[in-house]
Protein backbone atom coordinates (compact mmCIF):
# COMPACT_ATOMS: atom_id res chain seq x y z
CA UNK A 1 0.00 0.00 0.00
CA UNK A 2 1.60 2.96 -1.38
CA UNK A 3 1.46 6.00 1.28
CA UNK A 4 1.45 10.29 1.68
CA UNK A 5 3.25 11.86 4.32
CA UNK A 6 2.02 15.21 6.05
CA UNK A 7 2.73 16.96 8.91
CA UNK A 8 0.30 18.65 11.29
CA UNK A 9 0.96 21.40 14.29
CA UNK A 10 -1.81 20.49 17.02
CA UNK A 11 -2.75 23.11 19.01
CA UNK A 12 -2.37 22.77 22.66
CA UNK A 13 -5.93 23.29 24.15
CA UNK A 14 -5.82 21.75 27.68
CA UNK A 15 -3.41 20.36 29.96
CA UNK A 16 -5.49 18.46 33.21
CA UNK A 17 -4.94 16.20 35.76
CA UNK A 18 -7.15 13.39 33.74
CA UNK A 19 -8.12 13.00 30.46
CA UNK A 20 -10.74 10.82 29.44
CA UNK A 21 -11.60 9.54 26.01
CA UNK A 22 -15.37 7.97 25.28
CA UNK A 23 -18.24 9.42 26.47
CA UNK A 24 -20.10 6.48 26.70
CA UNK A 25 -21.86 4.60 29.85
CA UNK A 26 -17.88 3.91 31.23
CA UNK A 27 -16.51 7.33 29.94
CA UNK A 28 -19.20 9.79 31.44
CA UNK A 29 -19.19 8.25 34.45
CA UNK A 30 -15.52 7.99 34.46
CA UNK A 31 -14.99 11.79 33.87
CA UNK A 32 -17.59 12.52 36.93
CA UNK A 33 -15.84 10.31 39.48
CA UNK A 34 -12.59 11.69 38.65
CA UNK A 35 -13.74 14.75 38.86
CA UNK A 36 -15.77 14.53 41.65
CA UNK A 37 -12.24 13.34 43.51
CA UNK A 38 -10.84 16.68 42.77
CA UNK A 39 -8.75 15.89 39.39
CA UNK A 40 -8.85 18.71 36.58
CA UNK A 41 -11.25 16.79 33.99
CA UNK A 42 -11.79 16.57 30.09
CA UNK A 43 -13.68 14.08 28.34
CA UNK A 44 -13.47 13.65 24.51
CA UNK A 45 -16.61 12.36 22.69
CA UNK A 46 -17.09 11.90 18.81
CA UNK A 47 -20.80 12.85 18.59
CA UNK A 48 -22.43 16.10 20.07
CA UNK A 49 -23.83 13.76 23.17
CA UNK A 50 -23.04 11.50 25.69
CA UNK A 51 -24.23 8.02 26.11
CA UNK A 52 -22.36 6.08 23.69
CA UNK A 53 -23.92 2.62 23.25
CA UNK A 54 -26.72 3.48 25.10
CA UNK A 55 -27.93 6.75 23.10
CA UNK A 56 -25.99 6.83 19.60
CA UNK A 57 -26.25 2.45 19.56
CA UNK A 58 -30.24 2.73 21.51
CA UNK A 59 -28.97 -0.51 23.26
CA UNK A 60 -31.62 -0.74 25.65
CA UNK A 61 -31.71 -1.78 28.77
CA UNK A 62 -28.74 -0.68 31.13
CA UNK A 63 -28.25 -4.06 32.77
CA UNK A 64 -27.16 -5.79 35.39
CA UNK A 65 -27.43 -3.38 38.98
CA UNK A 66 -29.23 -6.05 41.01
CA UNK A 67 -28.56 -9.87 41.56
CA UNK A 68 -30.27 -12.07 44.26
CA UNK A 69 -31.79 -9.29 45.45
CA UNK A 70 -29.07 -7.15 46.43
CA UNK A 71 -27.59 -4.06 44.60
CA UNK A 72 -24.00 -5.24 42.46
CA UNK A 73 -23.77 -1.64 40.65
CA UNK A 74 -23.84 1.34 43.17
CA UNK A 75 -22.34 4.64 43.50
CA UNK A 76 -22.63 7.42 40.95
CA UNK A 77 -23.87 5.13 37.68
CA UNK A 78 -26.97 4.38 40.34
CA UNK A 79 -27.10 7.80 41.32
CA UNK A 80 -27.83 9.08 37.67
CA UNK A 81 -30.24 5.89 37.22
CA UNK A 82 -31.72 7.13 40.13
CA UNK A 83 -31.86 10.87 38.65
CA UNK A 84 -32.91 9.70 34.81
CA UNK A 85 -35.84 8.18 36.45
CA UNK A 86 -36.59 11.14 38.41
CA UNK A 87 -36.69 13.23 35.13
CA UNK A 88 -38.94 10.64 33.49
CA UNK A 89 -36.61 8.99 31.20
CA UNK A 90 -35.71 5.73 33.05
CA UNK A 91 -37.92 2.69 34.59
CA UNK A 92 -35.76 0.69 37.18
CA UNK A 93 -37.22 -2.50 36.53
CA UNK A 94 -37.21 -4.76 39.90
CA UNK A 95 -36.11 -7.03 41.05
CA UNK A 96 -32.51 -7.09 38.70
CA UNK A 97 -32.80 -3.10 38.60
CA UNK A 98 -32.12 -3.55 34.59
CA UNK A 99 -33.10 0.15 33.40
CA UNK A 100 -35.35 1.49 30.73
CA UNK A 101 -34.95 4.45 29.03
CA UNK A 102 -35.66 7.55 27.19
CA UNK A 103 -32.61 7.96 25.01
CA UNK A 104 -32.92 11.74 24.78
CA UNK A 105 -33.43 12.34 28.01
CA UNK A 106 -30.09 9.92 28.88
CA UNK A 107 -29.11 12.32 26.73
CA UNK A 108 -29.54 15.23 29.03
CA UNK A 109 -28.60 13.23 32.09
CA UNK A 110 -25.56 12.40 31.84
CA UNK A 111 -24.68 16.07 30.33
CA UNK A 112 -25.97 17.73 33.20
CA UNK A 113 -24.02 15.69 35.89
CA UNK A 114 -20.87 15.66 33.90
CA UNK A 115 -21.05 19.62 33.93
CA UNK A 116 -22.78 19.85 37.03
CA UNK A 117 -18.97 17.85 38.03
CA UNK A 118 -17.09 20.29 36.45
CA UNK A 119 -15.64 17.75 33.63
CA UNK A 120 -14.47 20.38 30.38
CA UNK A 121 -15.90 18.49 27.24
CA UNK A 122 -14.32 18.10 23.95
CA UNK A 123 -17.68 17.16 21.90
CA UNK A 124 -17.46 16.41 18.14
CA UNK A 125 -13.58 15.40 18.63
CA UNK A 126 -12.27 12.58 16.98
CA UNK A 127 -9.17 10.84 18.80
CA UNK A 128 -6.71 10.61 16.01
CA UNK A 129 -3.41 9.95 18.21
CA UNK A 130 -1.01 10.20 20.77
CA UNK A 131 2.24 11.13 21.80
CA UNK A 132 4.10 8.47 24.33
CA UNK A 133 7.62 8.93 25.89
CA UNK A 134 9.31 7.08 28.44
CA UNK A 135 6.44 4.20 28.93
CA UNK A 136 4.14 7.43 29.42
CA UNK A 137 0.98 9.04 26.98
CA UNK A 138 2.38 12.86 26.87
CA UNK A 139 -0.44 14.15 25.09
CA UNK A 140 -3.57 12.89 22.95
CA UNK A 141 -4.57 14.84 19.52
CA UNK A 142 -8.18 14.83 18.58
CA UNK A 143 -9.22 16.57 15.36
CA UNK A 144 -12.82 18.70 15.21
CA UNK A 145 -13.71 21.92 13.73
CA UNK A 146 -10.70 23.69 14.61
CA UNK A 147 -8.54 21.75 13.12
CA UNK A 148 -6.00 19.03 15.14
CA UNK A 149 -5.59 19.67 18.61
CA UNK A 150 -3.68 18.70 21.84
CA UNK A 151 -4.48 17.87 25.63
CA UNK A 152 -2.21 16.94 27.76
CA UNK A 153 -2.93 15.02 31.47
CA UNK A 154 -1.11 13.10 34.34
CA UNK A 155 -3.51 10.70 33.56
CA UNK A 156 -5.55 9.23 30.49
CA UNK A 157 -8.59 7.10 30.90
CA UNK A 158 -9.37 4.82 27.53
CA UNK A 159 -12.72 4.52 27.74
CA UNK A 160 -13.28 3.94 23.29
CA UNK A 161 -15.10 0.70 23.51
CA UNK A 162 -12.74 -0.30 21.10
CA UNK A 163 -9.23 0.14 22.48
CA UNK A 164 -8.17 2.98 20.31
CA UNK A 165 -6.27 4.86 22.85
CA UNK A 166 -4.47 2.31 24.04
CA UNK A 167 -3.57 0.63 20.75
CA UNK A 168 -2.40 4.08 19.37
CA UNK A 169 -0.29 3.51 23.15
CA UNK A 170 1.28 0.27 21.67
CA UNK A 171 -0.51 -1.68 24.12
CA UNK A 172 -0.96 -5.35 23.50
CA UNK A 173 -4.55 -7.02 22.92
CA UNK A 174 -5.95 -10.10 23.57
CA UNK A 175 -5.93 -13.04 21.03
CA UNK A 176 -9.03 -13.68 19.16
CA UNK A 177 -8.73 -17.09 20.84
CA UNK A 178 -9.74 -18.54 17.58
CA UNK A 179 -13.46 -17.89 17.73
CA UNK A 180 -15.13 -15.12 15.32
CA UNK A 181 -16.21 -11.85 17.17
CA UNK A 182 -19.37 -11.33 18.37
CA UNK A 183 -21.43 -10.14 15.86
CA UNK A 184 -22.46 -6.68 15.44
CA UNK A 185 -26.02 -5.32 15.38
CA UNK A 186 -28.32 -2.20 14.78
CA UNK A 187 -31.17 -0.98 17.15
CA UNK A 188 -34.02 0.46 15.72
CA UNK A 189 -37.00 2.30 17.38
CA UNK A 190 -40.97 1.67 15.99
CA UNK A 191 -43.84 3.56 16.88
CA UNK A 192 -46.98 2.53 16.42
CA UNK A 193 -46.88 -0.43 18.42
CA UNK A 194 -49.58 -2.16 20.21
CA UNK A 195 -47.65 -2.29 23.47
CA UNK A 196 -50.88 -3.25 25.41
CA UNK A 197 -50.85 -6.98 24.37
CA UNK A 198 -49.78 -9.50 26.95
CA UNK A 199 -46.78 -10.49 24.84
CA UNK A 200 -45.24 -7.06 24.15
CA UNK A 201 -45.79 -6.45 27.95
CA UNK A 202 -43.84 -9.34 29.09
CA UNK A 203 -41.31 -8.72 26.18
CA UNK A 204 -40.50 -5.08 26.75
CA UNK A 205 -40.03 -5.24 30.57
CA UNK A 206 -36.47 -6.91 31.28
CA UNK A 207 -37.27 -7.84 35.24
CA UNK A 208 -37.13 -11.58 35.32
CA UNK A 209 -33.70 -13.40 36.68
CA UNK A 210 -32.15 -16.69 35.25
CA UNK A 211 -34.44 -15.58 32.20
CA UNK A 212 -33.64 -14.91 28.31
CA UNK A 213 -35.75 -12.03 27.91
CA UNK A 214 -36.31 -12.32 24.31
CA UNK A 215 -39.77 -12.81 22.69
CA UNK A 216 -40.08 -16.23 22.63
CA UNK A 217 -43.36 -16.47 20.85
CA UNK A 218 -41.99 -14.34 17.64
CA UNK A 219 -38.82 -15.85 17.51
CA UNK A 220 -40.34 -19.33 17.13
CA UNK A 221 -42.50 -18.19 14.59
CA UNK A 222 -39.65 -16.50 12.48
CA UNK A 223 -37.59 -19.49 12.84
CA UNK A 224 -40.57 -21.67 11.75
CA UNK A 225 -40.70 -18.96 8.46
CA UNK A 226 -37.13 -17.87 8.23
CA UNK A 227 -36.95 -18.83 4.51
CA UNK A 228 -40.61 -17.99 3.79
CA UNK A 229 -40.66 -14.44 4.83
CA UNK A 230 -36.91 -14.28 3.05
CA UNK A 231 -34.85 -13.23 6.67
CA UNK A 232 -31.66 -13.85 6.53
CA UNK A 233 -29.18 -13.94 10.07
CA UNK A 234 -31.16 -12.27 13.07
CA UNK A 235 -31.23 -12.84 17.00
CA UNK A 236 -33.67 -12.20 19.74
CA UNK A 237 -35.93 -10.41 18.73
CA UNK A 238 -35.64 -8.10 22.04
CA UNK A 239 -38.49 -5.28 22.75
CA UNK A 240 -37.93 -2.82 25.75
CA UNK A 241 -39.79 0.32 26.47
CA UNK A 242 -38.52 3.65 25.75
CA UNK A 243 -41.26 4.67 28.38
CA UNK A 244 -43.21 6.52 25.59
CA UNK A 245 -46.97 4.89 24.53
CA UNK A 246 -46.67 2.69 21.63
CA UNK A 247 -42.67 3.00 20.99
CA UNK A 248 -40.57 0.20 21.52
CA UNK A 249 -37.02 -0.38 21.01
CA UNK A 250 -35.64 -3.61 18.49
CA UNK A 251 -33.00 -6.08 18.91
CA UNK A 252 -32.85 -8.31 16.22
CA UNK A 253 -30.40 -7.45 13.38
CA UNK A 254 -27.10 -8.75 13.07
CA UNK A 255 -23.83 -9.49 10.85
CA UNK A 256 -20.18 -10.97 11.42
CA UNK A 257 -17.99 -7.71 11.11
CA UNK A 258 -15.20 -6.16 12.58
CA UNK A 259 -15.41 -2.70 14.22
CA UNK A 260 -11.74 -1.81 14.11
CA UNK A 261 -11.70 -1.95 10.57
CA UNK A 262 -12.96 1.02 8.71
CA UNK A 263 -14.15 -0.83 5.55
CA UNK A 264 -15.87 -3.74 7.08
CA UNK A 265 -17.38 -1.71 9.55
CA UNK A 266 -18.70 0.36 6.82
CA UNK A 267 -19.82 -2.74 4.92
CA UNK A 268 -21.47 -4.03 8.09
CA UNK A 269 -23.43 -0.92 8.58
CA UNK A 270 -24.86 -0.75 5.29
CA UNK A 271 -25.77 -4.67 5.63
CA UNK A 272 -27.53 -3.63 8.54
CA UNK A 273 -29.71 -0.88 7.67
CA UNK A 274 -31.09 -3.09 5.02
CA UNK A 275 -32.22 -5.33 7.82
CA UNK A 276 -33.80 -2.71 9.57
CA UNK A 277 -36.33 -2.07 7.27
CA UNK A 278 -36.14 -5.91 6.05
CA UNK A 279 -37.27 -7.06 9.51
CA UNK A 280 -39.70 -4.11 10.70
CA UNK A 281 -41.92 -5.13 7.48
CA UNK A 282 -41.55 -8.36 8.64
CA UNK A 283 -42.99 -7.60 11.79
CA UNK A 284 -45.70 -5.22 10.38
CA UNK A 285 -46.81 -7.85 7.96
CA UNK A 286 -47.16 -11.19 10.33
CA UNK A 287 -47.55 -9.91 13.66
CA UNK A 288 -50.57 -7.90 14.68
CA UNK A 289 -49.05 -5.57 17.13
CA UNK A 290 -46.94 -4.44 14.69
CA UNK A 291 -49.44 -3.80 11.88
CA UNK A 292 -49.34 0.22 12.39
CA UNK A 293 -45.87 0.16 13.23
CA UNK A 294 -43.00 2.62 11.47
CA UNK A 295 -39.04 2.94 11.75
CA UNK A 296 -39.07 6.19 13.88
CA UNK A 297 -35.24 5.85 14.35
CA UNK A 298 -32.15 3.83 13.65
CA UNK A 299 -29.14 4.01 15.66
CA UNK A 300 -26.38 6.34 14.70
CA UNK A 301 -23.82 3.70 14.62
CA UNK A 302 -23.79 -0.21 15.15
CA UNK A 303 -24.05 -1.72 18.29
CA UNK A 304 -20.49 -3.40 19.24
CA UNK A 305 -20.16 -6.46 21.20
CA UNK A 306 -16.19 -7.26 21.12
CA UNK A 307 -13.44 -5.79 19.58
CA UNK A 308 -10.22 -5.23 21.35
CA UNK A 309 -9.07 -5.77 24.99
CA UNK A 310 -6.12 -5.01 26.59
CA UNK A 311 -3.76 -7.60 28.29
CA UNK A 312 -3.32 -6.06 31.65
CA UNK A 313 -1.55 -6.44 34.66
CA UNK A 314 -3.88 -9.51 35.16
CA UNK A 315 -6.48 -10.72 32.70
CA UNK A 316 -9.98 -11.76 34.14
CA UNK A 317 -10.52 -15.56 33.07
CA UNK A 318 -13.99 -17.06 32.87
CA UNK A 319 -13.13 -19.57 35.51
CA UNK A 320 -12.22 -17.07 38.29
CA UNK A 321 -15.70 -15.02 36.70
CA UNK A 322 -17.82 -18.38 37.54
CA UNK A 323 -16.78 -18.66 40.67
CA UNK A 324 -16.95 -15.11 42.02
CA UNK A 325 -12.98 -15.40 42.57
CA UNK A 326 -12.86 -12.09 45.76
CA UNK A 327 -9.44 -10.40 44.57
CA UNK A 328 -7.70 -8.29 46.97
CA UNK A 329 -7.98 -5.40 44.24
CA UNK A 330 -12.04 -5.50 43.80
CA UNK A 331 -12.99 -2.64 42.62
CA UNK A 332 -16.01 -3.48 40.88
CA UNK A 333 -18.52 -6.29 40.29
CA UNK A 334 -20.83 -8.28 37.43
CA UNK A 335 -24.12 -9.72 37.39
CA UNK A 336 -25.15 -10.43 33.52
CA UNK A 337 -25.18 -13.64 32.07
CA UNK A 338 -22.42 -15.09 29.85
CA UNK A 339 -23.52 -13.74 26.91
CA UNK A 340 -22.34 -15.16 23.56
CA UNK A 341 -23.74 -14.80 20.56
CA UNK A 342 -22.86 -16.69 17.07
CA UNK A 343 -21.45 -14.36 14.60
CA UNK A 344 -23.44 -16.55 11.82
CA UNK A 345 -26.53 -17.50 12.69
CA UNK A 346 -29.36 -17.04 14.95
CA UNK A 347 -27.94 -18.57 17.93
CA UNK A 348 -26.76 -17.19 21.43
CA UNK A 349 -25.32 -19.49 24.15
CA UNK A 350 -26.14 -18.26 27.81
CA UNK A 351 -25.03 -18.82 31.00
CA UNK A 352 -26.09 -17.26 34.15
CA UNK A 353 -24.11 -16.46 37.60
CA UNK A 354 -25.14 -18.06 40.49
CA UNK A 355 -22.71 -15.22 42.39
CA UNK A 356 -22.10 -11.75 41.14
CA UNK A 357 -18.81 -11.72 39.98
CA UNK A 358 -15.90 -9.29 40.73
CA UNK A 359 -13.59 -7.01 38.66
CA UNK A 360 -10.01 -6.58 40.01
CA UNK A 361 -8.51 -3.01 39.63
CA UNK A 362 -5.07 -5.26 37.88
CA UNK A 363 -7.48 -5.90 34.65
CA UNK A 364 -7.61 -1.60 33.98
CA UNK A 365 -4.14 -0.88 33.43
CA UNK A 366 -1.28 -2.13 31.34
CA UNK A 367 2.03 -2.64 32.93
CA UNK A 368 3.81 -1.23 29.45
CA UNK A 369 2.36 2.49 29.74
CA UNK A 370 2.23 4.15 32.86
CA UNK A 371 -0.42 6.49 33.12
CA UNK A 372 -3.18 5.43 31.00
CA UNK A 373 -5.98 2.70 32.83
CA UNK A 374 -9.10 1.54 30.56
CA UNK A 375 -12.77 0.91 31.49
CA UNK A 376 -15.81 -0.51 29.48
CA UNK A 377 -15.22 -2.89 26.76
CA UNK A 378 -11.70 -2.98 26.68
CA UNK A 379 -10.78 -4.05 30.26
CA UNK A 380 -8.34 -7.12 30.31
CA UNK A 381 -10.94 -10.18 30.21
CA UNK A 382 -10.54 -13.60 28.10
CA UNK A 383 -13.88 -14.22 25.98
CA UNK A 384 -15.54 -15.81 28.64
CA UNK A 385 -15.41 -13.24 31.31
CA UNK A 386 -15.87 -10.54 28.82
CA UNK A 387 -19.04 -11.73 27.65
CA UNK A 388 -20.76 -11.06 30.53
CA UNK A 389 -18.65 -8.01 31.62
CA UNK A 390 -19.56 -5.76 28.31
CA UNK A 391 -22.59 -4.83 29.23
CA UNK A 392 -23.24 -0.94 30.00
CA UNK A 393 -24.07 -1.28 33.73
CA UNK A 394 -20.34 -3.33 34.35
CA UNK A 395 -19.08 -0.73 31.77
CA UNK A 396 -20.50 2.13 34.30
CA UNK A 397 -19.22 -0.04 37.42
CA UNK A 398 -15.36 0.07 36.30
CA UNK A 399 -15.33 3.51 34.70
CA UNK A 400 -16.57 4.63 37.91
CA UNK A 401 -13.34 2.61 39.56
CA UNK A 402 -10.92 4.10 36.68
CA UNK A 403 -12.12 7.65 37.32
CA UNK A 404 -11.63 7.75 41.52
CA UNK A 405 -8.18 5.43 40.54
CA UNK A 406 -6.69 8.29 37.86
CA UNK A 407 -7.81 11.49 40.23
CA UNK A 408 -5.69 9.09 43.24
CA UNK A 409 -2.38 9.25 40.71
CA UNK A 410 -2.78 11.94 39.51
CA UNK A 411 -2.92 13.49 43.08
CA UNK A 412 0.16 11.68 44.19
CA UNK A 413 2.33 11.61 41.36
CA UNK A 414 2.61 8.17 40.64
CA UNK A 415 2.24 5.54 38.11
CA UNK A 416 -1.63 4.08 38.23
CA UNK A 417 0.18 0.43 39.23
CA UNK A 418 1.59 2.25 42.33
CA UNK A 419 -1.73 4.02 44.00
CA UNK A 420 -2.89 2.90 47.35
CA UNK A 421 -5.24 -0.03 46.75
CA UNK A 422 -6.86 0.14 50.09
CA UNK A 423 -7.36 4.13 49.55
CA UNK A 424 -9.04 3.25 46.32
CA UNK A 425 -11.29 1.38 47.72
CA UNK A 426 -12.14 2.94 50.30
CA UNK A 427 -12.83 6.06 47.80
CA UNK A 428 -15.17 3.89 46.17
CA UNK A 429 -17.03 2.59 48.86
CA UNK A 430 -18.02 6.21 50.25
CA UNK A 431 -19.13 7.06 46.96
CA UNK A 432 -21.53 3.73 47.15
CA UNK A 433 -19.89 0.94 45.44
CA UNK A 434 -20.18 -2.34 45.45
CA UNK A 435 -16.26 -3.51 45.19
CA UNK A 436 -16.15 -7.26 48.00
CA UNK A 437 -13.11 -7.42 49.49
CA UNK A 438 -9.87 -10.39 49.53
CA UNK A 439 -10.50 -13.86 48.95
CA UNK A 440 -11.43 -15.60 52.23
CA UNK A 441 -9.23 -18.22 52.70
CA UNK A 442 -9.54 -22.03 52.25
């Protein structure tokens, strides 16, 4: 591949105690904790909103923030459940506290507490790069608007989805293990939807434990007609309120693809909004709750299930996940099943905890670059322990643990491998988290 050379002077915009990048359900609530510790905060987002997943991907619900009755998730991402239901845009569905919502008004939500924090955001930025010396990020370069621009930090938070801070880092990711990634699929909203039947009810409310809360009734019948009614690859289908009379959000498309590559990510996303359409006529001709129904919205982007994670200073295995292995470094916890779905096909192979499990603070950082930890979908975790650890409540659980951990080095100078454990956790406890504590012994 032949190549062009060019040279670019970044601006130097900000230089703060933490920088995070993502704005998504790990990044926002990242940038508050830190914040909230007393750390000079920006937070870099590529759309003109927060939410990530959640509002540009309308992957609905937030789960897992209770399990056996008792709360797994706490502290600030169940403080702004707590306030998006307040403002009318979430349901806290008992008793696994899974979360319905509004996606504007998450929208709104997480904006106001991430200013109401103090956090400086970089909205519409794209991270394009990063400058390293001595095993340490100097500065990140975004490009927006104004051109290419600099911040500098103490620390740097990688909260992507996808990696891309760290990579650009030269951090090392986890083998594909020799299994195909997870495949990728759109949301879409309808309105028009007959939301009063007893099967749309049960569908769109995601508050049963030890339960696949797909709609078994359709699914059977779209199996039964898959060739019939011409559908090709497709999962679920999964329903869930947006809280709003007659609107429901859809989980059913899906396609092999891999995010971190900019032409079959493309491809993937054009696949996909073909299947929108493809499987809301599909539902508007052979399913009478749907017979009014209309495509009111389709995500802005793909929803991701795996792309890269980081081998840390200890990697989360699905065996230690399982068994609710206590480390010494909890920091945060996970309740969802083991959540695998076939990248061809319309299969998904579930397993569900017995314990909540727990996330040690080891699997956010890399030993090769000092000052930049990771939260969300790119913590260290093999494919097993990942499955279940990728969704957005988890995601909210450990950026909350990377935000309080980067304010703590930042405030003492040190590498994010050298910060007072103990003090960490007791941070994160005051602010309501739900971290365990050392492995009892045998």
């Amino acid at each position: 591949m032949s190549a062009i050379i060019f040279e670019r002077k970044a601006s130097l915009v900000a230089s703060c105690d933490v920088v995070v990048c993502g704005g998504g359900p790990a990044g926002f609530i990242a940038a508050i904790a830190a914040a909230r510790s007393g750390a000079r905060t920006a937070l870099v987002e590529q759309y003109g909103f927060l939410g990530g997943m959640a509002t540009a991907g309308i992957v609905a619900p937030l789960s897992v923030f209770t399990y056996n009755g008792q709360k797994v998730i706490g502290g600030i991402p169940w403080e702004f459940c707590e306030r998006l239901q307040a403002m009318g845009g979430g349901l806290i569905e008992q008793p696994l506290g899974n979360v319905a919502f509004e996606p504007e008004l998450y929208k709104l939500c997480c904006q106001r507490m991430a200013l109401e924090a103090g956090v400086d955001l970089y909205m519409h930025s794209y991270l394009c790069g990063c400058q390293c010396s001595n095993g340490n990020i100097e500065a990140i370069f975004i490009d927006n608007k104004n051109g290419t621009e600099a911040l500098t930090a103490k620390v740097f938070i990688d909260c992507t989805g996808d990696g891309d801070l760290a990579a650009a880092a030269g951090v090392s990711m986890q083998p594909d293990e020799g299994k195909p990634l997870q495949p990728l699929s759109t949301y879409f909203v309808l309105s028009g939807v007959d939301t009063s039947t007893p099967r749309i009810q049960k569908a769109m409310h995601h508050n049963r434990q030890g339960v696949n809360c797909h709609c078994e009734e359709i699914r059977s019948e779209l199996l039964e007609h898959r060739e019939e009614w011409g559908i090709s690859e497709f999962g679920g289908p999964w329903f869930c309120t947006t809280l709003q009379p007659g609107v429901v959000t859809v989980n059913m498309t899906r396609t092999a693809g891999d995010a971190i590559s900019n032409r079959d990510y493309t491809r993937a996303e054009c696949e996909l909004r073909e299947q929108v359409f493809k499987m809301a006529a599909v539902l508007r001709e052979h399913f009478p709750e749907f017979k009014d129904s209309y495509v009111s919205a389709v995500a802005v982007q793909a929803g991701i299930r795996e792309s890269r994670r980081i081998v840390g200073a200890h990697t989360i295995t699905g065996q230690e996940y399982v068994s609710a292995f206590r480390y010494p470094d909890s920091v945060s916890r996970g309740a969802h099943p083991i959540d695998i779905h076939v990248a061809n096909g319309a299969s998904q192979n579930v397993t569900f905890l017995k314990t909540p499990a727990y996330v040690p603070y080891r699997a956010l950082y890399s030993p090769a670059v000092g000052n930049l930890l990771v939260a969300g979908r790119c913590i260290s975790a093999d494919k097993t322990a990942f499955a279940s650890l990728r969704v957005q409540a988890s995601c909210m659980g450990t950026g909350q643990a990377a935000g309080v951990a980067a304010a703590l080095a930042s405030a003492a100078g040190c590498s994010v491998d050298r910060i007072d454990i103990g003090l960490l956790q007791e941070r994160l406890r005051r602010l309501g988290a739900i971290i365990g504590g050392s492995q009892p012994p045998h």
